[in-house]
N, C-alpha and C. Protein backbone atom coordinates (compact mmCIF):
# COMPACT_ATOMS: atom_id res chain seq x y z
N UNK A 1 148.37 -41.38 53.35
CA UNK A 1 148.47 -40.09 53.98
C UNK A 1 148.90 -39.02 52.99
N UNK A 2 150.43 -39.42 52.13
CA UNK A 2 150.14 -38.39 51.23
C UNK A 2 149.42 -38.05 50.32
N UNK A 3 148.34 -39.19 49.98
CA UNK A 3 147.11 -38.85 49.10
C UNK A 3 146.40 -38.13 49.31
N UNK A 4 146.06 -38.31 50.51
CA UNK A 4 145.02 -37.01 51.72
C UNK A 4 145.44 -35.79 51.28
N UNK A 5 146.78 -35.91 51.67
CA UNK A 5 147.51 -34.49 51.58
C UNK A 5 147.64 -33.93 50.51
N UNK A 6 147.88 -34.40 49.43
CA UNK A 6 147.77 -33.90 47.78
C UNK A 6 146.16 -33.79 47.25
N UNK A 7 145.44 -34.30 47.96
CA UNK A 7 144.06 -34.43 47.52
C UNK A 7 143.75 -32.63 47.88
N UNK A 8 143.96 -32.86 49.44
CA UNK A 8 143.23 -31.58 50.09
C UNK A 8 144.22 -30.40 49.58
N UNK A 9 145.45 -30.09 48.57
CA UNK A 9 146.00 -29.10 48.43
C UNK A 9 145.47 -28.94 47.14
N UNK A 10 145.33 -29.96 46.16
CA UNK A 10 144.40 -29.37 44.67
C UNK A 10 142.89 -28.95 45.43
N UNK A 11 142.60 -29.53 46.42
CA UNK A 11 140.92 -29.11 46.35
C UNK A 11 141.09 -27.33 46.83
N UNK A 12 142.08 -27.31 48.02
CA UNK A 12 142.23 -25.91 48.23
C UNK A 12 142.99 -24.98 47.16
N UNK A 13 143.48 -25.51 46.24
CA UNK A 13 143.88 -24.87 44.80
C UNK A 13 142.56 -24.55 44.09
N UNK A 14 141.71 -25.39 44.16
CA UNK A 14 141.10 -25.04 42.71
C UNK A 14 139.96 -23.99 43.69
N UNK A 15 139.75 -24.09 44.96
CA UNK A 15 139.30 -22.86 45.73
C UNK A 15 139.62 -21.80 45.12
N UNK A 16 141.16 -21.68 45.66
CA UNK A 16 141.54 -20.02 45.77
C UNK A 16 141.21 -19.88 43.87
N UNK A 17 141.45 -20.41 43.05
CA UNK A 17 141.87 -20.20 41.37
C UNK A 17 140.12 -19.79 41.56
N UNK A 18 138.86 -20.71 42.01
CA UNK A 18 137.42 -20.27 41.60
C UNK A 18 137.25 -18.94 41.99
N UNK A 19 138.13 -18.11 42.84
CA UNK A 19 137.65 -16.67 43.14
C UNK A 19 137.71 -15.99 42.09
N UNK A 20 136.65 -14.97 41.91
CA UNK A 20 136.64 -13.75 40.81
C UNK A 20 136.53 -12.37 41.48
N UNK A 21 136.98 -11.61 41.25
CA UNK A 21 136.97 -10.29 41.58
C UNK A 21 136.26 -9.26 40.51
N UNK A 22 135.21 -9.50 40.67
CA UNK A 22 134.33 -8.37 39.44
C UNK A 22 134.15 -7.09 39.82
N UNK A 23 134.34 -6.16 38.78
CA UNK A 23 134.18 -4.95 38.78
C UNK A 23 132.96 -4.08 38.26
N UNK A 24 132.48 -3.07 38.69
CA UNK A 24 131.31 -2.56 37.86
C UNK A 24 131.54 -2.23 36.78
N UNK A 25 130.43 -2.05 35.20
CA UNK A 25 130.71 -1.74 34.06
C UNK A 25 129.96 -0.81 34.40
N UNK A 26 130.24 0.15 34.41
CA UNK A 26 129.53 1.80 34.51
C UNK A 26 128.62 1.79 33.26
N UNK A 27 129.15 1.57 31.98
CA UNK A 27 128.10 1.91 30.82
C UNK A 27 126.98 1.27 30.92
N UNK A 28 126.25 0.21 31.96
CA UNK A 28 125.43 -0.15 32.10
C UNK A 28 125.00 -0.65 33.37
N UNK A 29 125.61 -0.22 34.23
CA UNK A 29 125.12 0.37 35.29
C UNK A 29 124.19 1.49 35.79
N UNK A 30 123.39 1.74 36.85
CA UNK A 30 122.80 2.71 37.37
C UNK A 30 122.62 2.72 39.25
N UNK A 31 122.76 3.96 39.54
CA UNK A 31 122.15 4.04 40.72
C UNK A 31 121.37 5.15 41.18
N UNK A 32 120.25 4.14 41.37
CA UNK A 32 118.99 5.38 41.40
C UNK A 32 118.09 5.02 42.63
N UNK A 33 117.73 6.67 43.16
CA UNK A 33 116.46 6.53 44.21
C UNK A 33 115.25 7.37 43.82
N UNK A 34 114.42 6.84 44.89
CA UNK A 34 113.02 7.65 44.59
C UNK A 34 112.49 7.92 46.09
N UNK A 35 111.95 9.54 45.82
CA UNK A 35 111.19 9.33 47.07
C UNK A 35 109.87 10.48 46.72
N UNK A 36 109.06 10.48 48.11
CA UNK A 36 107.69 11.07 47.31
C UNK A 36 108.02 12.84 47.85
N UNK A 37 107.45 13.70 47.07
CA UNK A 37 107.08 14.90 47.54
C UNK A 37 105.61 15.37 47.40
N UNK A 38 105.45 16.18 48.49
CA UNK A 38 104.46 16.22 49.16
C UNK A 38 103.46 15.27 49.00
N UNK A 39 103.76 14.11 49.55
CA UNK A 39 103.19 13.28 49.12
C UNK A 39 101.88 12.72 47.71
N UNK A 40 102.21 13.72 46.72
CA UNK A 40 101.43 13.40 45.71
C UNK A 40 102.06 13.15 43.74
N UNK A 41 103.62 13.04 44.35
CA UNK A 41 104.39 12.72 43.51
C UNK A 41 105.50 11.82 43.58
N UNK A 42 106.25 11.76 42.88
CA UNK A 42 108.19 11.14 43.27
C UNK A 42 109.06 12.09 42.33
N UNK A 43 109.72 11.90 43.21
CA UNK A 43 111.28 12.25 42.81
C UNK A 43 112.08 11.48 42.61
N UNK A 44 113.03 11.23 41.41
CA UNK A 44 114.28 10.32 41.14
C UNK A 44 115.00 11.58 41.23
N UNK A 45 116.37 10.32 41.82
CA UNK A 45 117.47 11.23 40.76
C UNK A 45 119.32 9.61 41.04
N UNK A 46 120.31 10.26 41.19
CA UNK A 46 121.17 9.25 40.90
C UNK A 46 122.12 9.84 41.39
N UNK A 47 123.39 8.68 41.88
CA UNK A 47 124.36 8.85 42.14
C UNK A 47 125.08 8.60 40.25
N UNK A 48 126.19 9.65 40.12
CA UNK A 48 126.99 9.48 39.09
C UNK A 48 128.56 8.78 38.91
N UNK A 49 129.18 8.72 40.44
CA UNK A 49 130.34 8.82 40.48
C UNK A 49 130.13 8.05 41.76
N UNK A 50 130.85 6.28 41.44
CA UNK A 50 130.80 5.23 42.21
C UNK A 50 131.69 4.35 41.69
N UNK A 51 131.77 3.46 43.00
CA UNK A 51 132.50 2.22 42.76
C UNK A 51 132.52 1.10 43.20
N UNK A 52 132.31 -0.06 42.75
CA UNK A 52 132.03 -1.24 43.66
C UNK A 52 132.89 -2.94 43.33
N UNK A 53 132.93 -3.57 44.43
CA UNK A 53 133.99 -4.88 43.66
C UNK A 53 132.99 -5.78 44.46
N UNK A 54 132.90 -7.00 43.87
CA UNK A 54 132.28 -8.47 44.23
C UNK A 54 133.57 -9.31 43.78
N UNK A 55 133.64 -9.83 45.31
CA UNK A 55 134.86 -10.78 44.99
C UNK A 55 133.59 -12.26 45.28
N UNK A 56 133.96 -12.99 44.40
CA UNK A 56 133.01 -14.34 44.26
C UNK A 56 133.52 -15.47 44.50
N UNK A 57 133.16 -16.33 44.92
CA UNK A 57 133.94 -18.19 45.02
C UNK A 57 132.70 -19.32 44.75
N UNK A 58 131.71 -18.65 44.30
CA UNK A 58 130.21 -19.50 44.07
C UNK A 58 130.17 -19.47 42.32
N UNK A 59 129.63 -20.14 41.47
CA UNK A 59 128.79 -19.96 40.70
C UNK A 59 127.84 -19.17 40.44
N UNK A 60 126.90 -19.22 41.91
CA UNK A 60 126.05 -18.09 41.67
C UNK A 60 125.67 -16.84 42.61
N UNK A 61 127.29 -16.76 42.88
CA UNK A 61 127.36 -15.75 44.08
C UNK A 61 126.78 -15.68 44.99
N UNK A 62 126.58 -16.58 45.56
CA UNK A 62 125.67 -16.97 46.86
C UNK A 62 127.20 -16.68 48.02
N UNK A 63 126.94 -15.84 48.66
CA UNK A 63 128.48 -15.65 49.75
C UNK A 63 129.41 -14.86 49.07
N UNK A 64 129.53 -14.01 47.94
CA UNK A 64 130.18 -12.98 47.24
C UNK A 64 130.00 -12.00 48.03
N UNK A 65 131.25 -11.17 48.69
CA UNK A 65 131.73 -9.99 49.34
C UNK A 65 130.97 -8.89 48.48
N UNK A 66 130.58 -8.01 48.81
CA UNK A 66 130.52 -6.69 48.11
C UNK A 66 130.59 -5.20 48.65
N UNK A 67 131.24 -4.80 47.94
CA UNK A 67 132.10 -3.06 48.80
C UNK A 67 131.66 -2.66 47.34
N UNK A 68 131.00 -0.83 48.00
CA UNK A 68 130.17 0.14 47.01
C UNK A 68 130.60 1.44 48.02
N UNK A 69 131.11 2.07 46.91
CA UNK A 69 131.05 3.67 47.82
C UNK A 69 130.54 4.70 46.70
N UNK A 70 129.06 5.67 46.73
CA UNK A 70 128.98 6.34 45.86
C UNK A 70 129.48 7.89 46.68
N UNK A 71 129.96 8.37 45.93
CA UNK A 71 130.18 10.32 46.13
C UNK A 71 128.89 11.17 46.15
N UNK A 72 128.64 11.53 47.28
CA UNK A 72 127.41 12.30 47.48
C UNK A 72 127.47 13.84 46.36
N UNK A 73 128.91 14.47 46.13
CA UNK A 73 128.52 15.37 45.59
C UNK A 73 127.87 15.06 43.58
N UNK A 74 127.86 13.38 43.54
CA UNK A 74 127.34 13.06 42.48
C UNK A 74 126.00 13.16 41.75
N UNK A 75 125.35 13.22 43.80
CA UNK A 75 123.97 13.35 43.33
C UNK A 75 123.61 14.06 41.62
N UNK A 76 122.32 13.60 41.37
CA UNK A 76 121.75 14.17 40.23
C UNK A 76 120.34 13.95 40.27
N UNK A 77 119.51 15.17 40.30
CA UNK A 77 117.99 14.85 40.08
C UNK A 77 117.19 15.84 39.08
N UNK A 78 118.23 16.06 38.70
CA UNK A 78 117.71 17.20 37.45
C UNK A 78 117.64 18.44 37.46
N UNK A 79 117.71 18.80 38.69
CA UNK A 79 117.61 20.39 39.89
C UNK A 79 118.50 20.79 40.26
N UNK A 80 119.36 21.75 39.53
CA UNK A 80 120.65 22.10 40.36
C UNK A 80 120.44 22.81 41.43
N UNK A 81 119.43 23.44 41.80
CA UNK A 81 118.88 23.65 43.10
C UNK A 81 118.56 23.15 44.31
N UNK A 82 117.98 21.75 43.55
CA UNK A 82 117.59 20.52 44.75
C UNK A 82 118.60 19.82 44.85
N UNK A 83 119.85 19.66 43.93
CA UNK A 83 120.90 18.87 44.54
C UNK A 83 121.67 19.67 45.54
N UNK A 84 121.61 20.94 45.50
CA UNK A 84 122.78 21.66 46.44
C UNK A 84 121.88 22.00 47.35
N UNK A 85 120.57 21.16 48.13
CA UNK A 85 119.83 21.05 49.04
C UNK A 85 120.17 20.12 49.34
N UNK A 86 120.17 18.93 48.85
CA UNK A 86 120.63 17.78 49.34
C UNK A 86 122.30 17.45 49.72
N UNK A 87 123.02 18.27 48.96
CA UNK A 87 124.50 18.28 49.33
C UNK A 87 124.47 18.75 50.79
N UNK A 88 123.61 19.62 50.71
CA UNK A 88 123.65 20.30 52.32
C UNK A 88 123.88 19.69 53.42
N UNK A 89 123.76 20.22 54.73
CA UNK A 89 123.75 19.73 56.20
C UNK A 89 122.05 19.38 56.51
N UNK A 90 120.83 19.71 55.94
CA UNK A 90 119.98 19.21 55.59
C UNK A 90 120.08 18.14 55.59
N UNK A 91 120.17 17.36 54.10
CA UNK A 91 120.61 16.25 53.93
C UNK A 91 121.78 15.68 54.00
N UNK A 92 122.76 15.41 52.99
CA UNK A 92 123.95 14.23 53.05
C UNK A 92 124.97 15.10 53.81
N UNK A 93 125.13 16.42 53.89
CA UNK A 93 126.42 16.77 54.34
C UNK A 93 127.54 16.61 53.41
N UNK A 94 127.18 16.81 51.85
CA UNK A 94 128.71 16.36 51.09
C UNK A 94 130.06 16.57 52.00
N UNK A 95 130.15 17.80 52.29
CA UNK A 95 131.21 18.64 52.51
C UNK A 95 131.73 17.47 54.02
N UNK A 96 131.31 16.76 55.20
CA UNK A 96 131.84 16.23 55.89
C UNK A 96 131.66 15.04 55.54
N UNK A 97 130.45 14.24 55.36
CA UNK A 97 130.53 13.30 54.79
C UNK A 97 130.12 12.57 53.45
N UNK A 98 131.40 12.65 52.72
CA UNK A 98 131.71 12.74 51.31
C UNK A 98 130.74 11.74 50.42
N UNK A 99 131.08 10.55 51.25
CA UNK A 99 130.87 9.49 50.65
C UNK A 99 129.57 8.55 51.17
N UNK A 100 128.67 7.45 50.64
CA UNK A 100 127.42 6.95 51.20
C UNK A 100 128.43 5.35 50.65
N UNK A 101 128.71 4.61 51.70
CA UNK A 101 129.38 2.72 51.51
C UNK A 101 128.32 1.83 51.95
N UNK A 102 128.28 1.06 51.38
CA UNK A 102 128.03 -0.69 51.72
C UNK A 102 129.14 -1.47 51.39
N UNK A 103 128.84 -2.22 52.79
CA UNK A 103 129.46 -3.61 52.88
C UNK A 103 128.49 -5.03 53.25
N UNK A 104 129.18 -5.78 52.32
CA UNK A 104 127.95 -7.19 52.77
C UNK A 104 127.98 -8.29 51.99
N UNK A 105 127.51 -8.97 51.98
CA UNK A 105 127.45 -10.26 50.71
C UNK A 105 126.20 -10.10 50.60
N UNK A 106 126.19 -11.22 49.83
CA UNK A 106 125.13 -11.83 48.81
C UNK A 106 124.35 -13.22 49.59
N UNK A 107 123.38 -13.12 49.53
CA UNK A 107 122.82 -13.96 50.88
C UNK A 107 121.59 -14.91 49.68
N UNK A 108 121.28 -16.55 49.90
CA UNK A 108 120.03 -16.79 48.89
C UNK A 108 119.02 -17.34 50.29
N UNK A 109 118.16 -17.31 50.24
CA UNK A 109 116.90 -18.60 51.11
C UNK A 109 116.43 -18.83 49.94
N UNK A 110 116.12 -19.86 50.30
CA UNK A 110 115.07 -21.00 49.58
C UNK A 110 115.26 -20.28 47.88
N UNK A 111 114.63 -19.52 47.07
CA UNK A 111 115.12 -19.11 45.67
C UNK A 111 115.59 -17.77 45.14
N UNK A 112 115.19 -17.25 46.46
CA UNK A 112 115.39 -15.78 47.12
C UNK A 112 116.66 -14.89 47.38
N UNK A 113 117.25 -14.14 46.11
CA UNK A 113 118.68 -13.79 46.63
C UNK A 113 118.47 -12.07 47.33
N UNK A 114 119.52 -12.04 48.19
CA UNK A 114 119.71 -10.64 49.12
C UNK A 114 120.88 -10.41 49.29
N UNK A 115 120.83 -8.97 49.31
CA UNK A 115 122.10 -8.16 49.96
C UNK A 115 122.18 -7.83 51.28
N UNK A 116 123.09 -8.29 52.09
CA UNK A 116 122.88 -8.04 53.26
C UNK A 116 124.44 -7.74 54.12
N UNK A 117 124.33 -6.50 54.77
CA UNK A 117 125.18 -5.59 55.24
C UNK A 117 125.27 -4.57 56.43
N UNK A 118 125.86 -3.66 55.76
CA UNK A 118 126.26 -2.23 56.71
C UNK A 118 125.69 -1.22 55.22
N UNK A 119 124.83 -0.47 55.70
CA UNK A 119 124.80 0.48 54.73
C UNK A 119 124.97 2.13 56.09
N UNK A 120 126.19 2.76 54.47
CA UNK A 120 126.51 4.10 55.99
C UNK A 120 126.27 4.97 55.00
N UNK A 121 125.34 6.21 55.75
CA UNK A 121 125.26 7.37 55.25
C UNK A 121 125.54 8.50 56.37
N UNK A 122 126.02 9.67 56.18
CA UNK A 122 126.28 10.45 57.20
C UNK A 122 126.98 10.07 58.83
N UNK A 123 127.58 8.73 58.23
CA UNK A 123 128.76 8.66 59.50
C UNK A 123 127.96 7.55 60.42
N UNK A 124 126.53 7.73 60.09
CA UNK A 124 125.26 6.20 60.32
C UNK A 124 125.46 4.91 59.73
N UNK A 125 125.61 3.95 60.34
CA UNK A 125 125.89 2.54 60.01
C UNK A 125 124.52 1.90 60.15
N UNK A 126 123.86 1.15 59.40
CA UNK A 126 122.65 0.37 60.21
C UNK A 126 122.75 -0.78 58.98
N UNK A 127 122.43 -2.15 59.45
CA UNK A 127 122.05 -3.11 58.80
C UNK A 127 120.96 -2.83 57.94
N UNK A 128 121.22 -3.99 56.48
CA UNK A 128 120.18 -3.66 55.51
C UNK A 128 119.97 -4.81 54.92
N UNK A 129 118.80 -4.49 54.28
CA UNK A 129 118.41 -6.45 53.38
C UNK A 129 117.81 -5.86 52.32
N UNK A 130 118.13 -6.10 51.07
CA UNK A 130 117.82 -5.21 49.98
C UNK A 130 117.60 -6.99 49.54
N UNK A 131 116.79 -6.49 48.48
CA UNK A 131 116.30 -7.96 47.28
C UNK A 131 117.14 -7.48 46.12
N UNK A 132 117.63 -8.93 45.95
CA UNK A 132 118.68 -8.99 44.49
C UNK A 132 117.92 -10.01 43.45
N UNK A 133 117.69 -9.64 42.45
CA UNK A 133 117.32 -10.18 40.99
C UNK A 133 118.73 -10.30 40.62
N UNK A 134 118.83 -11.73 40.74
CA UNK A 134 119.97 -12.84 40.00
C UNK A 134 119.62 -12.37 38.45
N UNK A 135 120.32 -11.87 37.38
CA UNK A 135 120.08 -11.90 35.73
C UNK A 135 120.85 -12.88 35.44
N UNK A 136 122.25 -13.63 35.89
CA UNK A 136 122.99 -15.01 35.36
C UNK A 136 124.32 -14.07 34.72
N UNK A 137 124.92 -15.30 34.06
CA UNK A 137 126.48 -14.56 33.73
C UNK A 137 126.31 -15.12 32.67
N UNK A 138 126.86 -14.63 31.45
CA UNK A 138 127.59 -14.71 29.86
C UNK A 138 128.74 -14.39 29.72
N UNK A 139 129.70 -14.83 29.23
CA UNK A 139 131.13 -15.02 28.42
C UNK A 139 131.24 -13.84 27.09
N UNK A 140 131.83 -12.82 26.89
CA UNK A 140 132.04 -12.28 26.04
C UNK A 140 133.73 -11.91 25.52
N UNK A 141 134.44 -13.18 24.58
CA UNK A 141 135.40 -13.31 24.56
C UNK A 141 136.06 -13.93 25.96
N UNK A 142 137.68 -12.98 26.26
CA UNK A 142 137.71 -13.06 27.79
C UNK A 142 137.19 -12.71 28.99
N UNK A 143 136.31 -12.07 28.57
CA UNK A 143 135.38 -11.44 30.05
C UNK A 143 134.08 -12.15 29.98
N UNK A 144 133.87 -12.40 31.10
CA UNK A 144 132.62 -12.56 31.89
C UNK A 144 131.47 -11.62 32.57
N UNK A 145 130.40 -11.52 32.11
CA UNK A 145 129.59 -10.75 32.49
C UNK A 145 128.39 -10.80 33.39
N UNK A 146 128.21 -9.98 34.39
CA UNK A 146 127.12 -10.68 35.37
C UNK A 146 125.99 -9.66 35.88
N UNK A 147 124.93 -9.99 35.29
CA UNK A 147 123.68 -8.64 35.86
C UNK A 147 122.59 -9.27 36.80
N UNK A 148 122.54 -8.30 37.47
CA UNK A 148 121.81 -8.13 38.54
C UNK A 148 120.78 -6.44 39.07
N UNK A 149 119.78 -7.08 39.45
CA UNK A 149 118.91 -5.66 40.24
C UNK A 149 119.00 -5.76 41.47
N UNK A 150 119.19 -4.45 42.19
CA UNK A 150 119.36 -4.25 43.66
C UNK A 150 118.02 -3.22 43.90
N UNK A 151 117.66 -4.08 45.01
CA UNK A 151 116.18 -2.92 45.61
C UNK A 151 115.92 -2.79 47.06
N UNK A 152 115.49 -1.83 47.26
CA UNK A 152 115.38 -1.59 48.96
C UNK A 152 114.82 -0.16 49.67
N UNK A 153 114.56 -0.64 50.61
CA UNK A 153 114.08 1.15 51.05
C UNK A 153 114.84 1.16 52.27
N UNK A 154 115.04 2.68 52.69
CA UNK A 154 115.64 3.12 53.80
C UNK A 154 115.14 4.20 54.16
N UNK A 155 114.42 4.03 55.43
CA UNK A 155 114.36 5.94 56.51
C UNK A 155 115.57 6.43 56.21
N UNK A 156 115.17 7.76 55.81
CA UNK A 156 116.68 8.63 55.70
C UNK A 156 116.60 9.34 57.01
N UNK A 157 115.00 9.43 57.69
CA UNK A 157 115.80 10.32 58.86
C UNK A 157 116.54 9.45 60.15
N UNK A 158 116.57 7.62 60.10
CA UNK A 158 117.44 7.27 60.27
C UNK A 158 118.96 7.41 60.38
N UNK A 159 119.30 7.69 59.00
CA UNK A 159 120.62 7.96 58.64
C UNK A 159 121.14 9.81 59.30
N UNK A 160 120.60 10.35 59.62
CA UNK A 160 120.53 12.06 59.68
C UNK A 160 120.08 12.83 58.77
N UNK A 161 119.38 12.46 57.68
CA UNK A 161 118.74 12.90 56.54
C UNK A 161 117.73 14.07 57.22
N UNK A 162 118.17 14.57 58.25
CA UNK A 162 117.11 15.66 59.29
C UNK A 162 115.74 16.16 58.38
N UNK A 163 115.93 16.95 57.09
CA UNK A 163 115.21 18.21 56.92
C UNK A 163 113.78 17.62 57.03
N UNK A 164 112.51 18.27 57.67
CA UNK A 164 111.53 17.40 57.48
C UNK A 164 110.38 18.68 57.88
N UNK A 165 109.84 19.70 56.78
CA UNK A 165 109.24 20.63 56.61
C UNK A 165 107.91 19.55 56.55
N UNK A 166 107.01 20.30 57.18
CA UNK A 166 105.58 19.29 57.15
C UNK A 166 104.78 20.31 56.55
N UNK A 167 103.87 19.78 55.49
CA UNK A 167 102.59 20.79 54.68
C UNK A 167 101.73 20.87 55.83
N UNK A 168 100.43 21.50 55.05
CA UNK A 168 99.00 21.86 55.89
C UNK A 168 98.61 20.14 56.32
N UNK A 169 98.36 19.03 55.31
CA UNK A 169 97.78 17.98 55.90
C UNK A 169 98.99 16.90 57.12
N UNK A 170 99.60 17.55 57.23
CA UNK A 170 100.59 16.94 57.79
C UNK A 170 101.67 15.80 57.84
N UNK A 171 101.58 16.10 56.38
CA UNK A 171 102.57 15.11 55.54
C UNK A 171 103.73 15.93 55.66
N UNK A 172 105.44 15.09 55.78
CA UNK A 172 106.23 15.74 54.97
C UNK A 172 106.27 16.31 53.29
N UNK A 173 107.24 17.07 53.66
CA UNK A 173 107.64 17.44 51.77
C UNK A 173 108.03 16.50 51.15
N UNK A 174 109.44 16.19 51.80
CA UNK A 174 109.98 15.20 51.59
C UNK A 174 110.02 13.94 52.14
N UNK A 175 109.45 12.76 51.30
CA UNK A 175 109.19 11.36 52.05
C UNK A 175 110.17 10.98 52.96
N UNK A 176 110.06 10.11 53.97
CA UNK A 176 110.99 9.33 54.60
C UNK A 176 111.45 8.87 54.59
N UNK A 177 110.60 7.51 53.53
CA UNK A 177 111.24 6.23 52.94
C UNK A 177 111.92 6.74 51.33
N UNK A 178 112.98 6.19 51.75
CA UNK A 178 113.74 6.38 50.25
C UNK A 178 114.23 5.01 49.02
N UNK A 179 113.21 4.49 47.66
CA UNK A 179 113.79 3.45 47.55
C UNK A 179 115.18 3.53 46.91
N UNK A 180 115.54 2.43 47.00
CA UNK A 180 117.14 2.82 46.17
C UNK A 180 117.09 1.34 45.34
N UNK A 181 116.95 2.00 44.08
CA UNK A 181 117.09 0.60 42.63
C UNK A 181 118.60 0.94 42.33
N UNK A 182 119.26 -0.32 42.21
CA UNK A 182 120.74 -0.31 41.27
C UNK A 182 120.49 -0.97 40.14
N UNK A 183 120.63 -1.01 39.19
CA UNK A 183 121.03 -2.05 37.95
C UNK A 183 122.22 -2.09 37.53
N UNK A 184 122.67 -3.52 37.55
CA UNK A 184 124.16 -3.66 37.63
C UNK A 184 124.74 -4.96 36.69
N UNK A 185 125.51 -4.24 36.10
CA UNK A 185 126.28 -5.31 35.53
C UNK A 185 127.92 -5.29 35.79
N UNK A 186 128.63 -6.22 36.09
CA UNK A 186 129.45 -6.90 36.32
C UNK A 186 130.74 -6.88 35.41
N UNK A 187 131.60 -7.07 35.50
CA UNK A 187 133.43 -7.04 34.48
C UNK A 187 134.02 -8.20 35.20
N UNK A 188 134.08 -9.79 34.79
CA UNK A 188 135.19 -10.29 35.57
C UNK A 188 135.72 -10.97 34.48
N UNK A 189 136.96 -11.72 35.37
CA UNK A 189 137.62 -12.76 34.32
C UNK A 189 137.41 -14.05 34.56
């Protein structure tokens, strides 16, 4: 009996010790979307000013927590014109709602990894399934490093993304679907 019992307190030791708490490395990080105008182009542009933690207990983060909040007034698309359109009540609403969060883990099928959550924009919560490109982890000294691609699309007029001026053929200006690429690398110990 006390073998049981010493057995099952190292196995739940070396549990809690396998958790990692990784942080984003901004210098090689990105977060970027695209969407089309008038339907015969795209638009990028990026959040600048974010933050995100993956707390892990897998190898290969299969069931890793992940919390992301970017600052809408970060936007960047090259237009200081078109961002303080999009800061607007138009779009994000900087001014009430500051911030765009996910919450969710890390989900695999069969070889297939996903993010899957709460993604909130404008005070809008809706479930999401974005595709994750596993890149693997490397050791550099004491840190550990871990990259990954995040991809996905979202209706923004879902979220309240309202503005939706329609041309002569009856397209919007601005697309609907918005993709959102991250490239991400990782800080743990």
């Amino acid at each position: 009996m006390k073998l049981k019992l010493l057995l099952m307190m190292l196995v739940t030791g070396l549990a809690v010790n396998a958790q990692t708490t990784w942080t984003v490395d901004k210098a090689h990080t990105n977060i970027r979307f695209t969407t089309t105008h008038m339907m015969i182009s795209e638009v990028d542009g990026e959040f600048t000013d974010y933050d995100a933690t993956v707390e892990n207990v897998s190898e290969g983060f299969v069931g890793a927590t992940v919390e992301f909040t970017a600052k809408v007034n970060s936007i960047n698309t090259g237009n200081e014109r078109r961002d303080g359109h999009l800061k607007s009540d138009d779009f994000f609403n900087a001014e009430e709602f500051p911030e765009i969060t996910f919450k969710g883990k890390i989900e695999k099928e069969d070889r297939k990894y996903y993010l899957v959550g709460d993604f909130t924009m404008r005070d809008v919560t809706k479930k999401v399934k974005f595709d994750v490109k596993y890149n693997g982890i490397m050791t550099m000294g004491e840190t550990k490093k871990a990259g990954f691609k995040v991809s996905g699309v979202v209706n923004r007029f879902d979220y309240g993304l309202k503005w939706d001026r329609l041309i002569e053929t009856g397209s919007y200006v601005v697309g609907q679907d918005v993709t959102i690429t991250c490239n991400v690398q990782l800080n743990g110990k």
